[in-house]
N, C-alpha and C. Protein backbone atom coordinates (compact mmCIF):
# COMPACT_ATOMS: atom_id res chain seq x y z
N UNK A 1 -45.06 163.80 17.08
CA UNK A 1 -46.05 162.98 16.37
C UNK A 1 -46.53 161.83 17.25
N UNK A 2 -45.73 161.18 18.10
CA UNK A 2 -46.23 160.55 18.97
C UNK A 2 -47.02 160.59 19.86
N UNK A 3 -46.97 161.56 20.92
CA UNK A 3 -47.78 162.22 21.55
C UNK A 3 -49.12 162.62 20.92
N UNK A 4 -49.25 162.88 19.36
CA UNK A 4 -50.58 163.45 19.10
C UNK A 4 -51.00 161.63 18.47
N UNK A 5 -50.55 160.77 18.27
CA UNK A 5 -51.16 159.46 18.32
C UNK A 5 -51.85 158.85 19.17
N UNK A 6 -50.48 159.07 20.44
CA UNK A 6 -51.40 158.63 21.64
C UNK A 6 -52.61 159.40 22.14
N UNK A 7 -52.49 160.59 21.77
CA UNK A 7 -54.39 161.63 22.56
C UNK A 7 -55.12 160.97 21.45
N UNK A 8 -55.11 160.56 20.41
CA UNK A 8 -55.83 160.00 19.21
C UNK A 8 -56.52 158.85 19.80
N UNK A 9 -55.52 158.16 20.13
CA UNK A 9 -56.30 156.59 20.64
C UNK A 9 -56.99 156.77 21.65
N UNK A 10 -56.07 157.75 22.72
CA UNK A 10 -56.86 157.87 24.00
C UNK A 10 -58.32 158.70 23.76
N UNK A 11 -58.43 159.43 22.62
CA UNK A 11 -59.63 159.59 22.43
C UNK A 11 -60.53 158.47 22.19
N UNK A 12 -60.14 158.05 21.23
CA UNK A 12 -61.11 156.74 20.73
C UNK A 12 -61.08 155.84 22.47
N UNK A 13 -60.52 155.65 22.90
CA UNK A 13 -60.37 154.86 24.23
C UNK A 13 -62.07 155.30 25.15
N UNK A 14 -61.66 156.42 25.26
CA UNK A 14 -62.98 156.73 25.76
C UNK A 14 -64.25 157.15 25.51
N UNK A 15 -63.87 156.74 23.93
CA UNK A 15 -65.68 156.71 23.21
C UNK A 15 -65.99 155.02 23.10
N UNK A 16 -64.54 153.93 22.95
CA UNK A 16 -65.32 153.11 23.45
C UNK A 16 -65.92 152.83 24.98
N UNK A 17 -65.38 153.51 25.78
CA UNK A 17 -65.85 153.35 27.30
C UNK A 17 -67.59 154.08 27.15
N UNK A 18 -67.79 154.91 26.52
CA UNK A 18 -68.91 155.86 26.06
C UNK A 18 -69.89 154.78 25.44
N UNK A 19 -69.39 154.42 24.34
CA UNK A 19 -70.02 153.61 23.52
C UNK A 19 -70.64 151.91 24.77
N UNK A 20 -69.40 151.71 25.54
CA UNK A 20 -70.03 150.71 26.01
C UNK A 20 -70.77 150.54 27.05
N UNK A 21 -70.61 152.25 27.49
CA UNK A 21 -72.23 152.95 29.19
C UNK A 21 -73.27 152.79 28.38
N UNK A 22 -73.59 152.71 27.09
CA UNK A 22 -74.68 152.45 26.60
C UNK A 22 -75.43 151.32 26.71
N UNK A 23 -74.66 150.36 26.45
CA UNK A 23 -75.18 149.09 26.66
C UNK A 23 -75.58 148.46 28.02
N UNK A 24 -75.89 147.09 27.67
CA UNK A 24 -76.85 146.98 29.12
C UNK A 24 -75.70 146.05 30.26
N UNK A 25 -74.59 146.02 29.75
CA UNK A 25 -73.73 145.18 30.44
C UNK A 25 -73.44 145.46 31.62
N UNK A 26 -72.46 144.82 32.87
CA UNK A 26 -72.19 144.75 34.08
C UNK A 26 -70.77 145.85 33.64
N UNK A 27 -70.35 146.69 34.17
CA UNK A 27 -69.25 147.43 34.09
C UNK A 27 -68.20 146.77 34.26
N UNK A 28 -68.17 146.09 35.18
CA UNK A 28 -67.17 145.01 35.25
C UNK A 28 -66.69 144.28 34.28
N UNK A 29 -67.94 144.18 33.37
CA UNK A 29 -67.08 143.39 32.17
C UNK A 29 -66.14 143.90 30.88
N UNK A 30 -66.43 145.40 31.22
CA UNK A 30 -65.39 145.68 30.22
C UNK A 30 -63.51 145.58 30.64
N UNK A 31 -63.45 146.13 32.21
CA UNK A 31 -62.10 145.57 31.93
C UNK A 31 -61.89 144.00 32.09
N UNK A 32 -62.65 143.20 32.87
CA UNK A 32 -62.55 141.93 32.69
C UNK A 32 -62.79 141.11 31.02
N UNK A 33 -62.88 141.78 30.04
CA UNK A 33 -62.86 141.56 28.83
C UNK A 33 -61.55 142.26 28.15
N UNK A 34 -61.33 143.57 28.41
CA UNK A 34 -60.48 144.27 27.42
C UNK A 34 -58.68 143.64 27.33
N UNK A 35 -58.47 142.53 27.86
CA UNK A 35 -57.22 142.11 27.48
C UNK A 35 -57.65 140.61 26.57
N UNK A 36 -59.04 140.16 25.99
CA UNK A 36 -59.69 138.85 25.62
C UNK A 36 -58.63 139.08 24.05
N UNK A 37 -58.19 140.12 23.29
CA UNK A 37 -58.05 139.94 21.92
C UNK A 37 -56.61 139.51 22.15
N UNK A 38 -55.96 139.58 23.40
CA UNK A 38 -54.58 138.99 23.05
C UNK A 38 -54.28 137.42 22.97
N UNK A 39 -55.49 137.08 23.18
CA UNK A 39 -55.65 135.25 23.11
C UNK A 39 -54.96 135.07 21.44
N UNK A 40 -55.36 136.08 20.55
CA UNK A 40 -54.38 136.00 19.19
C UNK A 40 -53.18 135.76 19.28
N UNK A 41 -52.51 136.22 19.99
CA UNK A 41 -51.21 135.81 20.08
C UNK A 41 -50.39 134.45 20.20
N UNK A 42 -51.38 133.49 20.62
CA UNK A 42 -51.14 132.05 21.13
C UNK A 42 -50.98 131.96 18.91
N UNK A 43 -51.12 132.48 17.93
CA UNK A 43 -51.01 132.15 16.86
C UNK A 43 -49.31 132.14 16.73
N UNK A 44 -48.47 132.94 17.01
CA UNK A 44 -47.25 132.25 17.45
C UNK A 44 -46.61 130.75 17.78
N UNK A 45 -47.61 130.08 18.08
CA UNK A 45 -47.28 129.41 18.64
C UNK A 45 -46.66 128.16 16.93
N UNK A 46 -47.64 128.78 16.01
CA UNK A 46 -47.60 128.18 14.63
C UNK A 46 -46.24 129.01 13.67
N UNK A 47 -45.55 129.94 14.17
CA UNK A 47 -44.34 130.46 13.78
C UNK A 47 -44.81 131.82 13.44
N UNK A 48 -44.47 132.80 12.84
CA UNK A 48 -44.12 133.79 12.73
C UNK A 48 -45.13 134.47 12.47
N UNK A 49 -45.34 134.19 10.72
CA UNK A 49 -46.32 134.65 9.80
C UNK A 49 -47.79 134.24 9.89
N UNK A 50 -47.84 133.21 11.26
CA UNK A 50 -48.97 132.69 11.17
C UNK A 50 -49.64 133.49 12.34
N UNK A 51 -48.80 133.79 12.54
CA UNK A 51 -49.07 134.55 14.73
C UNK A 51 -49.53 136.27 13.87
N UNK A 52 -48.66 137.00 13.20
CA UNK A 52 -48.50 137.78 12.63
C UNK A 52 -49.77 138.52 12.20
N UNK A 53 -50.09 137.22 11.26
CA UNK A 53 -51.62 137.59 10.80
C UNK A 53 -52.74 137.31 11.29
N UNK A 54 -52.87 136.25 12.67
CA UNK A 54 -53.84 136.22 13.49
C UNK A 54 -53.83 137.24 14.47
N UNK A 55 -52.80 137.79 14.64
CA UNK A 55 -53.10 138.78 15.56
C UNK A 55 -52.90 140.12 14.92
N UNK A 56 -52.94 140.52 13.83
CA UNK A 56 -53.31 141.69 13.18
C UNK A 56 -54.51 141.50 13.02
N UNK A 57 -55.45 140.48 12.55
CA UNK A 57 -57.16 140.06 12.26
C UNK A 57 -58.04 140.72 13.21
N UNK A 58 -57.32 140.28 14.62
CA UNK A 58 -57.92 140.59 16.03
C UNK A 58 -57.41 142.11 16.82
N UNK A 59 -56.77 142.72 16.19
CA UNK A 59 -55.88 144.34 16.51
C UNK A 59 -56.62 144.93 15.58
N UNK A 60 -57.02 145.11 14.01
CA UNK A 60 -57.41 145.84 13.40
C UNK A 60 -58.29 146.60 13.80
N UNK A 61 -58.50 148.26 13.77
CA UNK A 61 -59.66 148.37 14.07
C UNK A 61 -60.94 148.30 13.14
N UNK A 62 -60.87 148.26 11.63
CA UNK A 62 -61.98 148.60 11.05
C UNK A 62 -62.42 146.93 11.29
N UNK A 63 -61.63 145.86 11.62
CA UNK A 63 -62.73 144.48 12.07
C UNK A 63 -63.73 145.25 13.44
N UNK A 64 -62.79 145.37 14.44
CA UNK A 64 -64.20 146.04 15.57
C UNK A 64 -64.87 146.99 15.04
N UNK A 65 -64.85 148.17 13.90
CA UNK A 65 -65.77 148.54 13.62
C UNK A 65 -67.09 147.73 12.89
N UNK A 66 -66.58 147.20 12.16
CA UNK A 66 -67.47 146.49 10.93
C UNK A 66 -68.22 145.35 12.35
N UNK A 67 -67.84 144.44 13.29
CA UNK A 67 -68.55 144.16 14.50
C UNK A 67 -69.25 144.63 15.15
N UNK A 68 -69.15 146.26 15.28
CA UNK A 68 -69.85 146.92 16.17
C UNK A 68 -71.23 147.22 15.37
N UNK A 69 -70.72 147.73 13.93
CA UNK A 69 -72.13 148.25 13.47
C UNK A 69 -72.63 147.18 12.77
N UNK A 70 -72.14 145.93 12.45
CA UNK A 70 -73.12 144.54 12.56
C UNK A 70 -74.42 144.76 13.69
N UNK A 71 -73.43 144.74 14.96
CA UNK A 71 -74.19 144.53 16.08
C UNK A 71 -75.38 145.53 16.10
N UNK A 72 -74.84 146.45 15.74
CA UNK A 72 -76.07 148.14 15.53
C UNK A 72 -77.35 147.14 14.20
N UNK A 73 -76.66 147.04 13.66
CA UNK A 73 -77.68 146.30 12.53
C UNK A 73 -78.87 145.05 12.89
N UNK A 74 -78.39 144.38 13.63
CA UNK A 74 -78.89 143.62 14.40
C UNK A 74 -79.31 143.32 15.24
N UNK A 75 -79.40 144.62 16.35
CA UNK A 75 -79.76 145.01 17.27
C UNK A 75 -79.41 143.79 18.43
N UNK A 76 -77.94 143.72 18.39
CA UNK A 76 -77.72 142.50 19.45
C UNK A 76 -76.22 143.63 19.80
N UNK A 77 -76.66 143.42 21.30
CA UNK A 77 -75.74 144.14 22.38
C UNK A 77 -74.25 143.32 22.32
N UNK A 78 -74.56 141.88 22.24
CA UNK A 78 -73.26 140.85 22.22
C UNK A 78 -72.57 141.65 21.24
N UNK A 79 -73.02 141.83 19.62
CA UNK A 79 -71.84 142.04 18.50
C UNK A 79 -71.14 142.94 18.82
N UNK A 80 -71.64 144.51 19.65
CA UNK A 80 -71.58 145.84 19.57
C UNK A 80 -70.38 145.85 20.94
N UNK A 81 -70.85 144.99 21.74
CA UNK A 81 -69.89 144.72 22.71
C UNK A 81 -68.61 144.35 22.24
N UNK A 82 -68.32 142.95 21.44
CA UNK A 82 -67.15 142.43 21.14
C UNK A 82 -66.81 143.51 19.63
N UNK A 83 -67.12 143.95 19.57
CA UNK A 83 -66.69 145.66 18.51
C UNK A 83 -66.09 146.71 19.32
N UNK A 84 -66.78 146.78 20.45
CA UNK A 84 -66.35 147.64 21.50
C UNK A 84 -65.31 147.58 22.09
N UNK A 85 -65.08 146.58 22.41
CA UNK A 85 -63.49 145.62 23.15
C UNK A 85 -62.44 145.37 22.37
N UNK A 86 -62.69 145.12 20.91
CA UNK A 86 -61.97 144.97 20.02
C UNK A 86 -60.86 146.56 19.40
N UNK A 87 -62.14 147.38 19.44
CA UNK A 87 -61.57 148.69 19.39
C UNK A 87 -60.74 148.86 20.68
N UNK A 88 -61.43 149.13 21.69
CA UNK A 88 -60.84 149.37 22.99
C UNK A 88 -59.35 148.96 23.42
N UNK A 89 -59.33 147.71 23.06
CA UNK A 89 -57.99 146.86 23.31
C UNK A 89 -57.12 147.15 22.44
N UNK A 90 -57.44 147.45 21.20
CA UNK A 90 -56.37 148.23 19.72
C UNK A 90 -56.05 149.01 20.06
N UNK A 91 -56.79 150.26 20.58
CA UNK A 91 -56.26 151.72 20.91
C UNK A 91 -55.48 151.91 21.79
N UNK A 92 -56.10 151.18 22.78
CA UNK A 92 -54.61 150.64 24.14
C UNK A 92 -53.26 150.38 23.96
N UNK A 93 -53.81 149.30 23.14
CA UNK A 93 -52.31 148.50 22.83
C UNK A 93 -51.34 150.08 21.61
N UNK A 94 -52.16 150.52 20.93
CA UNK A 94 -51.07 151.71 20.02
C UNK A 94 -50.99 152.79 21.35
N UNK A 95 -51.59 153.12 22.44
CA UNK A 95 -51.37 153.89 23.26
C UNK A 95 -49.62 153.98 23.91
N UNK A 96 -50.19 152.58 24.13
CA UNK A 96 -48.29 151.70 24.93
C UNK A 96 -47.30 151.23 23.81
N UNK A 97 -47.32 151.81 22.68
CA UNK A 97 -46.71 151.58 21.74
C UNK A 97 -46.64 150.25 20.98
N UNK A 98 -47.74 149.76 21.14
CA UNK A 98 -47.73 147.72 20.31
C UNK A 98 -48.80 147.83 18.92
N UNK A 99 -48.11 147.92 18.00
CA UNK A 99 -48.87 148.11 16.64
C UNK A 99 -48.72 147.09 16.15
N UNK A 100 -49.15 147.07 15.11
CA UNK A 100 -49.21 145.77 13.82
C UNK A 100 -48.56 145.03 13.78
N UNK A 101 -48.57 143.78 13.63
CA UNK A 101 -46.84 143.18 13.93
C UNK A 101 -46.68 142.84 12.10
N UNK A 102 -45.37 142.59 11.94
CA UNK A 102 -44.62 142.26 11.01
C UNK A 102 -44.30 140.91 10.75
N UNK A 103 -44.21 140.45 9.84
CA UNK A 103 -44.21 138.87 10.07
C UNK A 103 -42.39 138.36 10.63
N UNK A 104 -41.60 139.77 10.27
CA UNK A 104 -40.29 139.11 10.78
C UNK A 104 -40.73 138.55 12.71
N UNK A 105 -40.88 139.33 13.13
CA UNK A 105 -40.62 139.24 14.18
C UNK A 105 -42.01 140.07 15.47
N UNK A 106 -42.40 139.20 16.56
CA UNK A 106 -43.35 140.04 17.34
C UNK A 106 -43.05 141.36 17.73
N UNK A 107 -41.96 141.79 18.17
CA UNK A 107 -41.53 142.69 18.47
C UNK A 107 -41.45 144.31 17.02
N UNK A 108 -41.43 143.48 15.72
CA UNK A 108 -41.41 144.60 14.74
C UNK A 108 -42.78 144.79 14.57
N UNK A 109 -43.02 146.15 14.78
CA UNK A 109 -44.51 146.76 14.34
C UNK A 109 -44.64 148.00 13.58
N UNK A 110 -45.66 148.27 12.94
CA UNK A 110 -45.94 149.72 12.28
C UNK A 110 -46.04 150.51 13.05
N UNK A 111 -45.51 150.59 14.74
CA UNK A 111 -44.82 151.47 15.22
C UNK A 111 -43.46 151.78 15.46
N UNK A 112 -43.01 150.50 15.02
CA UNK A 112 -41.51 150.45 15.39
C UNK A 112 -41.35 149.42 16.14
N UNK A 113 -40.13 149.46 16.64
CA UNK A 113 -39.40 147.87 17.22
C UNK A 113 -39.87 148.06 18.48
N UNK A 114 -40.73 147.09 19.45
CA UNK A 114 -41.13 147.57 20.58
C UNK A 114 -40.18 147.10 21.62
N UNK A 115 -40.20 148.08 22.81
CA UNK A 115 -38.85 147.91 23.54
C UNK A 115 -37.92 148.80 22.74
N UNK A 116 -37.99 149.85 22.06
CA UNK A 116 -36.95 150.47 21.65
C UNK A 116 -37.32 152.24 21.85
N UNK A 117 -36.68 153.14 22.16
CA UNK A 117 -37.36 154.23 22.19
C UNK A 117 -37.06 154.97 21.32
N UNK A 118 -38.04 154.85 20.58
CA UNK A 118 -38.60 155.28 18.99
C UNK A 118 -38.78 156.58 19.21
């Protein structure tokens, strides 16, 4: 089951890479962007439950969806971009095993305890 998660994301991985040859951006900026959603994590810094849920806000993917097709709606490349990255960086992160976090602890996720071989 793992293995068919990870070709899952890694699919989605490269429809956002797809999704973002569309746009008019510098290529460069997607990996110089695709680690920007872990700035959530500095929500830790407020304890547990507070880190927890700022950085599930910024991991979710239906937020980068609902961003992206804003951006489609609006015909602004910026929204569709930070939808794009948002996805991109989610699918990654469940690729390498870092899911949802739990409010006990960063390490507990709706993949399991990370650092553990699940």
């Amino acid at each position: 089951m793992k293995t068919l998660l990870q070709l899952e994301n890694l699919g989605l991985f490269i429809l956002s890479v797809y999704l973002f040859s569309l746009l008019g951006f510098p290529w460069w900026a997607f990996p110089a962007c695709l680690l920007l959603p872990d700035l959530s994590m500095i929500g830790y810094a407020f304890g547990n439950k507070f880190g927890a849920m700022l950085y599930n806000f910024f991991h979710h993917q239906l937020l980068a969806v609902v961003v992206y097709l804003i951006g489609i709606y609006f015909h602004s490349e910026w929204l569709q971009f930070m939808g794009i990255i948002l996805l991109a960086h989610s699918v990654m992160d469940r690729i390498f095993g870092y899911g949802l976090k739990y409010f006990s602890d960063f390490k507990d996720t709706h993949l399991g305890k990370i650092g553990s071989s699940n």
